[in-house]
Protein backbone atom coordinates (compact mmCIF):
# COMPACT_ATOMS: atom_id res chain seq x y z
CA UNK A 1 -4.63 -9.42 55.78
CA UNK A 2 -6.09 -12.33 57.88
CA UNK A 3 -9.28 -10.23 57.82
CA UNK A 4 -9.33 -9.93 54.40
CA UNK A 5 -8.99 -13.94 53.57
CA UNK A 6 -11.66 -14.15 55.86
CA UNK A 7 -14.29 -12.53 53.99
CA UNK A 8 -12.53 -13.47 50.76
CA UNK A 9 -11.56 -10.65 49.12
CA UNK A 10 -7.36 -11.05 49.93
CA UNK A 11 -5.09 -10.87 46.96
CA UNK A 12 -1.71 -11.82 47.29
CA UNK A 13 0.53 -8.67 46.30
CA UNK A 14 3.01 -11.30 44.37
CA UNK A 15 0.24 -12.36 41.75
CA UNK A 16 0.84 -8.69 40.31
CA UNK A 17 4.39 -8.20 40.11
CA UNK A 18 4.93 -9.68 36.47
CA UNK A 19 6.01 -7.37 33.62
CA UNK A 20 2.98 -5.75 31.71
CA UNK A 21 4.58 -7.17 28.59
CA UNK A 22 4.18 -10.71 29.95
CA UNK A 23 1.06 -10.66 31.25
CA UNK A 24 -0.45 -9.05 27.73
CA UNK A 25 1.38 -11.53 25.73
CA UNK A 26 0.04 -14.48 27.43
CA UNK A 27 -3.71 -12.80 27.72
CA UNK A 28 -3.33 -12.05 23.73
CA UNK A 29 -2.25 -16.10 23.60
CA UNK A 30 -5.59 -17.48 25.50
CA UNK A 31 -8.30 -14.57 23.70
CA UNK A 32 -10.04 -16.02 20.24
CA UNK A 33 -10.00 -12.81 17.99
CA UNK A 34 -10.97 -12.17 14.23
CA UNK A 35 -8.19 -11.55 12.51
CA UNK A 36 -8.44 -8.23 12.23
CA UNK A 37 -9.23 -7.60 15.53
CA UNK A 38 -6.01 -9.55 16.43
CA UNK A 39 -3.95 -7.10 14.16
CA UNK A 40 -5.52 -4.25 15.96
CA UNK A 41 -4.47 -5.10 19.48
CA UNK A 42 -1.20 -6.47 18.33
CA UNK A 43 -0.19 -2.89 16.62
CA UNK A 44 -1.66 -1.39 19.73
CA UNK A 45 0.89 -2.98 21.86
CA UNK A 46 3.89 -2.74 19.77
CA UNK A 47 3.75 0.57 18.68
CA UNK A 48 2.27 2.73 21.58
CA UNK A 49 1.85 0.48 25.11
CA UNK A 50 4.82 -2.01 25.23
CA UNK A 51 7.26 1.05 24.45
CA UNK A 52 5.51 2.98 27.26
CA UNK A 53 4.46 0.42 29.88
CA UNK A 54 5.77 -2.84 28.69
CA UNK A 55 8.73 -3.28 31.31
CA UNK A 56 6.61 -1.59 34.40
CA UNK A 57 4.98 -4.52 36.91
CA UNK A 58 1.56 -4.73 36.28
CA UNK A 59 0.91 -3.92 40.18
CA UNK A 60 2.28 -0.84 39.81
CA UNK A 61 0.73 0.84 37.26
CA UNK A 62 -2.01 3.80 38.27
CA UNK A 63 -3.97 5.85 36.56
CA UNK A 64 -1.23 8.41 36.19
CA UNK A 65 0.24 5.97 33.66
CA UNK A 66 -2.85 5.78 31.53
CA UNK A 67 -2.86 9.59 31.92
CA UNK A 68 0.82 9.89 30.40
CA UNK A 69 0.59 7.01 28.05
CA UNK A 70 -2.56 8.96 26.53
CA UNK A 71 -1.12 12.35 26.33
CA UNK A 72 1.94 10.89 24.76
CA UNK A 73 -0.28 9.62 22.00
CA UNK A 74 -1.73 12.81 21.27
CA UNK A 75 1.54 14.55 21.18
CA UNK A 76 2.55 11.78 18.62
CA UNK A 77 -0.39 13.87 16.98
CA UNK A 78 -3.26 10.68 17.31
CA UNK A 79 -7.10 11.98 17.23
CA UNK A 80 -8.83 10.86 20.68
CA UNK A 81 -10.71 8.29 18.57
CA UNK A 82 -7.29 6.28 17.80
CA UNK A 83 -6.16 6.98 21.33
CA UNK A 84 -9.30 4.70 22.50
CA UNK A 85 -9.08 2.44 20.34
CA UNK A 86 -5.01 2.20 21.02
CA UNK A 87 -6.18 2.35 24.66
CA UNK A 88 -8.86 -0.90 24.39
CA UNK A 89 -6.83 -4.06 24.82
CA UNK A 90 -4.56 -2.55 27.21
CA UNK A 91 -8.24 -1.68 29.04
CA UNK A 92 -9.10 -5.10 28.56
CA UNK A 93 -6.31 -6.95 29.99
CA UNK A 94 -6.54 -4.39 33.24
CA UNK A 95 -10.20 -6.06 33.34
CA UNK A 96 -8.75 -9.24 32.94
CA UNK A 97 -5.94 -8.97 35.25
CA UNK A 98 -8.83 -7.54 38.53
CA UNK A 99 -11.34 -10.66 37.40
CA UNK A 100 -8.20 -13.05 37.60
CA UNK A 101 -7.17 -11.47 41.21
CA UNK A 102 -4.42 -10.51 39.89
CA UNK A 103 -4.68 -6.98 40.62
CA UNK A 104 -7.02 -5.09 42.97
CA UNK A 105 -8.18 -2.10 41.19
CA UNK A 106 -7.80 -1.32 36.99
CA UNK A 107 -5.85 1.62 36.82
CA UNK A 108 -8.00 2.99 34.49
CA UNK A 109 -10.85 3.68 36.98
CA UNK A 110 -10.05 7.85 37.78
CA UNK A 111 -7.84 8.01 34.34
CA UNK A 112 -8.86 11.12 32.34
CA UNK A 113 -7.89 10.16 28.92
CA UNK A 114 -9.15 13.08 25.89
CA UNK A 115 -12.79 13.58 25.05
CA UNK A 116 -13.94 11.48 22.58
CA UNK A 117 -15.93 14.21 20.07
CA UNK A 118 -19.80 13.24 19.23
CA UNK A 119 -20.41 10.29 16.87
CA UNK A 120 -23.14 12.04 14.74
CA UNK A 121 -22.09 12.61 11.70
CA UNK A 122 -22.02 15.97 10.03
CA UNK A 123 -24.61 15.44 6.83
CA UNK A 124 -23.73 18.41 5.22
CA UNK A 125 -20.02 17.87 5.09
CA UNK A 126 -20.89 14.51 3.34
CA UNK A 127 -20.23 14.32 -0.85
CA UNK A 128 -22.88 14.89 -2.61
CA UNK A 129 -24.35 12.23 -5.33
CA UNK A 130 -22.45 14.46 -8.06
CA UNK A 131 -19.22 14.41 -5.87
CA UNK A 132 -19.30 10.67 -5.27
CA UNK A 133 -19.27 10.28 -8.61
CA UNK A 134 -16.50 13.03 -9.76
CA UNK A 135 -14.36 10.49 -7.46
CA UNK A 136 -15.15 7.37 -9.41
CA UNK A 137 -14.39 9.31 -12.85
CA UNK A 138 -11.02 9.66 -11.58
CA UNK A 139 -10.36 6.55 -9.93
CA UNK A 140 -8.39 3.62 -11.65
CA UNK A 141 -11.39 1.99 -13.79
CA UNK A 142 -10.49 -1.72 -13.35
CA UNK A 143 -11.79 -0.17 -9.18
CA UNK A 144 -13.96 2.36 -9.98
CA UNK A 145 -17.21 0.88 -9.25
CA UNK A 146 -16.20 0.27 -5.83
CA UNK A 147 -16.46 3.76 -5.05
CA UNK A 148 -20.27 3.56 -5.74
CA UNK A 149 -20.75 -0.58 -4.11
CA UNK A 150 -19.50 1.45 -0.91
CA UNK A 151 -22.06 4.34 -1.65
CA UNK A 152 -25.12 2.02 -2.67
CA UNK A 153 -24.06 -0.68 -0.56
CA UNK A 154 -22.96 1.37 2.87
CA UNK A 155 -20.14 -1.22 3.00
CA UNK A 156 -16.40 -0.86 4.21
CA UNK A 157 -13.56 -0.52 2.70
CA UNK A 158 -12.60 -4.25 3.50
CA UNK A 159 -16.20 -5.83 2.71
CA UNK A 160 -16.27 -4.10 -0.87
CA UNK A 161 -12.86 -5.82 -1.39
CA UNK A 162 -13.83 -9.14 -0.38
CA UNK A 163 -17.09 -9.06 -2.89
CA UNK A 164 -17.34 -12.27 -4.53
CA UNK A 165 -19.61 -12.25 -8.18
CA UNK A 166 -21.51 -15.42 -5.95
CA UNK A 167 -22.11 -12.51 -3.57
CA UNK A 168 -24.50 -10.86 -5.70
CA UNK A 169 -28.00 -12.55 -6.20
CA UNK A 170 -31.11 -10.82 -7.47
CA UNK A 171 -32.01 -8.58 -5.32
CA UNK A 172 -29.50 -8.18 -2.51
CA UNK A 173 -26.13 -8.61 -2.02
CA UNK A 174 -24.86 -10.87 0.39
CA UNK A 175 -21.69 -9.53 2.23
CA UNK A 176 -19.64 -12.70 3.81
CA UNK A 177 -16.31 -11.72 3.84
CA UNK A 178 -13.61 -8.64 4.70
CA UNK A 179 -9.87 -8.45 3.52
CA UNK A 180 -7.47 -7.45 6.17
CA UNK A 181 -4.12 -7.23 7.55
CA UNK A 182 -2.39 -10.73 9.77
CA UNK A 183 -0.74 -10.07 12.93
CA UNK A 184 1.75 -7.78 12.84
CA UNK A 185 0.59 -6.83 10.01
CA UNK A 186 1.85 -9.49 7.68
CA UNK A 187 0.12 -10.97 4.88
CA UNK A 188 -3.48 -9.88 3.69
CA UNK A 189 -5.99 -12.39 5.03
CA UNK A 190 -10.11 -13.10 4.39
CA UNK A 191 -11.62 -12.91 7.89
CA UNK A 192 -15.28 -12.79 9.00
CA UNK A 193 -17.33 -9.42 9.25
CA UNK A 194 -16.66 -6.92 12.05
CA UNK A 195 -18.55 -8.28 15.11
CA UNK A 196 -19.22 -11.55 13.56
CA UNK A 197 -18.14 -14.72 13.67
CA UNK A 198 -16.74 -17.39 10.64
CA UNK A 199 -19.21 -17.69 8.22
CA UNK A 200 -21.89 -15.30 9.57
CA UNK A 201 -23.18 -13.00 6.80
CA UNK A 202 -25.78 -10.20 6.04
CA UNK A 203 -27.84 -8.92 2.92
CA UNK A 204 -28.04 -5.48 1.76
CA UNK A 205 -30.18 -4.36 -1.13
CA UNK A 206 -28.57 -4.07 -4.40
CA UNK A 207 -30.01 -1.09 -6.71
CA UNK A 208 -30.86 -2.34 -10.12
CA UNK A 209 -28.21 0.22 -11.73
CA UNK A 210 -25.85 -1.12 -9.75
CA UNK A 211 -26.28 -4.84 -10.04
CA UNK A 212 -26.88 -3.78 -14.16
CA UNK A 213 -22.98 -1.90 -13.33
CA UNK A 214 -20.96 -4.89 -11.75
CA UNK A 215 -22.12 -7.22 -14.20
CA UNK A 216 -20.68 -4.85 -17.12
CA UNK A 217 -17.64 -4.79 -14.91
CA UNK A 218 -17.08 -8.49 -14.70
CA UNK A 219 -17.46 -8.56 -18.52
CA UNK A 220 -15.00 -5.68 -18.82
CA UNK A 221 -11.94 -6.10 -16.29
CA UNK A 222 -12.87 -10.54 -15.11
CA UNK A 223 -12.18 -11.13 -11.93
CA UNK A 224 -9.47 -12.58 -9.33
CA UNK A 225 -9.26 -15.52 -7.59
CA UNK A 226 -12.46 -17.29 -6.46
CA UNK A 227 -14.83 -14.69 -8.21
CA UNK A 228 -13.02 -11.61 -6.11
CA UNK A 229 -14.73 -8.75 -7.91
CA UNK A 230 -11.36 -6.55 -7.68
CA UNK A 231 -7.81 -7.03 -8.12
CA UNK A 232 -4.61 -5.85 -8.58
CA UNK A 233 -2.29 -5.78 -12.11
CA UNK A 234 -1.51 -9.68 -11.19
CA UNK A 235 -4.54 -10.70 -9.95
CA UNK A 236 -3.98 -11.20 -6.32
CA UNK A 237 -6.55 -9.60 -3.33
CA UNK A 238 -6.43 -5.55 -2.94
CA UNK A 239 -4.77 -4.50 0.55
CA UNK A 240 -6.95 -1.82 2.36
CA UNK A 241 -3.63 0.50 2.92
CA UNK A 242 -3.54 0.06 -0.98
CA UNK A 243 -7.06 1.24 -1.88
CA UNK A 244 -7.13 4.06 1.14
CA UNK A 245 -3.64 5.40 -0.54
CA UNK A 246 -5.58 5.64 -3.95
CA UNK A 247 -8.64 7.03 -2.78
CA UNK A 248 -6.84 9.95 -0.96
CA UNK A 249 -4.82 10.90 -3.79
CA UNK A 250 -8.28 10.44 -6.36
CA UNK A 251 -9.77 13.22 -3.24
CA UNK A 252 -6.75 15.26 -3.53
CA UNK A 253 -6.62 15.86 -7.19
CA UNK A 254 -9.82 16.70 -7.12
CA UNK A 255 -9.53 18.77 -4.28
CA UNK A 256 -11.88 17.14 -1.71
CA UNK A 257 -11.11 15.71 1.38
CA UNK A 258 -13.54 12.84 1.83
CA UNK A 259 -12.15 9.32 3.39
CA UNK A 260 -14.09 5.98 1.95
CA UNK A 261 -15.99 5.84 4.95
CA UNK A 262 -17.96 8.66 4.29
CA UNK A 263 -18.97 6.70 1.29
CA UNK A 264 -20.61 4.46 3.84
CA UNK A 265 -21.62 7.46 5.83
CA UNK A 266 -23.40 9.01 2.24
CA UNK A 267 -25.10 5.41 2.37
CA UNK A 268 -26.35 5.65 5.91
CA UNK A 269 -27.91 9.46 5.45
CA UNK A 270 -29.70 9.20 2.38
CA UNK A 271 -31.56 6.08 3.24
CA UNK A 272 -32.54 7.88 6.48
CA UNK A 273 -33.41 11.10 5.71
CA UNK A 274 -35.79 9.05 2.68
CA UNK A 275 -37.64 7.79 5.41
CA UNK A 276 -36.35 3.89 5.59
CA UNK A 277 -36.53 2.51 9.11
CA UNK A 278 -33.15 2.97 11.51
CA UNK A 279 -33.58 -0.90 12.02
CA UNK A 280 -33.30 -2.21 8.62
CA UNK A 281 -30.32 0.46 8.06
CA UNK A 282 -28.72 -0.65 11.36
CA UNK A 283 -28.75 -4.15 9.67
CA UNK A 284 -27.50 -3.38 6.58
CA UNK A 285 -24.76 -1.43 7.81
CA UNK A 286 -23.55 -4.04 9.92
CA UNK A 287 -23.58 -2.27 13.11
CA UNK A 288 -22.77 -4.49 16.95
CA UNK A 289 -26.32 -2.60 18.13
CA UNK A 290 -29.29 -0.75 16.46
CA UNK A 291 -27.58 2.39 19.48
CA UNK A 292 -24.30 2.92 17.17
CA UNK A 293 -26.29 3.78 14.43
CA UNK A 294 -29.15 6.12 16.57
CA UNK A 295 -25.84 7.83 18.14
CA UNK A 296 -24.44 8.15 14.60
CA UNK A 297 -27.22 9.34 12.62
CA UNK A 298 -30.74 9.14 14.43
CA UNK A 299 -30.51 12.94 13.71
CA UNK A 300 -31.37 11.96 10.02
CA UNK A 301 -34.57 10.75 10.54
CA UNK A 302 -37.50 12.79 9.22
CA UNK A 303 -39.15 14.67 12.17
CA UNK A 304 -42.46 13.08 13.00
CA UNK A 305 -44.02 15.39 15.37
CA UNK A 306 -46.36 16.41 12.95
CA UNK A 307 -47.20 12.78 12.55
CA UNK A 308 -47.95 11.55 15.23
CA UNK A 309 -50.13 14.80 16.51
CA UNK A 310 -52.23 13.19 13.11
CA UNK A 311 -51.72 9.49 14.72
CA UNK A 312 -53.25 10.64 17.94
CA UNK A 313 -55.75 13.08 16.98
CA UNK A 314 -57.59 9.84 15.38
CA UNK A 315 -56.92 7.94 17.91
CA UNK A 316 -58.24 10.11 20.54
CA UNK A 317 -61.69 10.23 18.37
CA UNK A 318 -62.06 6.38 17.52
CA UNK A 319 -62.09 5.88 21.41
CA UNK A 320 -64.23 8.75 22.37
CA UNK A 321 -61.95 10.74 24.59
CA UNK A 322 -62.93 14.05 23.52
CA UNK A 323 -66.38 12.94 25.38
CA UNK A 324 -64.08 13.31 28.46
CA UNK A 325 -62.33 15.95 27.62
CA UNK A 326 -65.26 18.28 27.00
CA UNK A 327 -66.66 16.87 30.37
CA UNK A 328 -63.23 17.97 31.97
CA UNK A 329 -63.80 20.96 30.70
């Protein structure tokens, strides 16, 4: 002990004997979260870790825990994805809790927690253009040109119900704004864009047909408050839960079994495999890091190795390296 406070690295064993349930309340109280992040974490912790782990000392807690808390999950019948994502603030106050010196080791480090499958996306179990469009035939028509805004657009489910008509200028479409949940899932909020900040924003081109389609729509069905470009029967903001329950029972009558992100995935693949740069499709989609989209559908790109034998052949001749070559030779 006395040799440890010499060289600094002593932590007094009392700093971690505090409740797990404590300790993530009063980290959740200091972090500044988007909204929806916010509601993520706080769902996280009431429904899956503070039943689990809330009343153990945070001192005490090993990777065993994280082991059990996991499998429990995926008993409950949870994909490995949710598990993750169910697992990421209680990761993130272990972090917090070894930075503080609270705690000597996360007991996450040696925790084997369930694969997490591949993130490229399957192309050919995508809708087809014909398929995207049987589901907005059948959707409610006052909503139905969502379905295609989340095709044409690559947006979420969230950003497509926060469109504005201000959003929508003449080329481009600028996306400002998401709906989602409050805390503890109460109340439907407007919060920033997924990895942004308040009042960040990005454009996205808008197809002709589709800017021609939204305008017919605003002449058709109005709008809600503040321009909102879709609403319910009394006008107020669409809930995400509301539109997903739709859309899967749109899918089921029609006997697919397509989620609205793979609208957003549809978006993402055909502007790839046409040949537009992963950069400018990284952008539009919104993504942290130009990675999450390579990981998720660099496999789209056209192959270029034909290319760039071309590229090089001519560049090898301008600059007269088949003069050394032959002398190689």
């Amino acid at each position: 002990m006395e040799n440890d406070k010499r060289e600094g690295v002593y932590l007094d064993p009392k700093r971690g004997t505090v409740p797990l349930k404590g300790y993530a309340e009063k980290w959740m109280g200091r972090q500044h979260m988007a909204p929806n992040t916010e509601g993520t974490y706080d769902r996280a912790f009431r429904l899956h870790i503070f039943p689990a782990l809330g009343h153990r000392l945070l001192s005490t807690l090993r990777p065993e825990d994280i082991e059990k808390l996991g499998r429990g999950m995926t008993e409950a019948g949870l994909s490995a994805n949710s598990v993750d994502a169910y697992m990421t603030p209680l990761r993130a106050v272990c972090k917090a809790a070894v930075h503080n010196g609270d705690i000597g080791r996360s007991p996450f480090l040696g925790a084997k927690l369930p694969k997490l499958p591949g993130k490229a996306v399957d192309e050919i179990a995508l809708p087809t253009g014909q398929q995207v469009q049987d589901i907005a035939d059948e959707f409610r028509p006052e909503w139905a040109l969502s379905v295609w805004l989340m095709a044409g657009l690559g947006l979420r489910t969230g950003e497509v119900l926060g469109l504005r008509v201000g959003d929508f200028l003449e080329d481009r479409v600028r996306v400002r704004r998401q709906v989602t949940r409050g805390k503890g899932g109460r109340g439907l909020l407007i919060g920033p864009l997924k990895h942004r900040q308040e009042g960040d924003w990005r454009d996205v081109p808008l197809p002709t047909r589709l800017s021609e389609a939204t305008a017919d729509h605003v002449a058709k069905y109005g709008t809600g408050a503040d321009g909102m470009l879709f609403k319910t029967a009394t006008g107020s903001i669409v809930a995400t839960s509301d539109y997903a329950s739709h859309f899967r029972k749109v899918v089921k009558l029609i006997a697919y079994e397509w989620s609205p992100h793979d609208l957003r995935h549809w978006f993402a693949s055909t502007a790839l495999s046409s040949g537009l740069p992963l950069l400018d499709v990284s952008r539009w989609l919104g993504h942290k890091n130009i990675s999450e989209t390579a990981d998720t559908y660099g496999h789209l790109t056209p192959d270029s190795t034909g290319r760039a034998v071309r590229v090089m052949d001519v560049a090898i001749t301008q600059h007269r390296a088949d003069v050394v070559l032959d002398v190689a030779a």
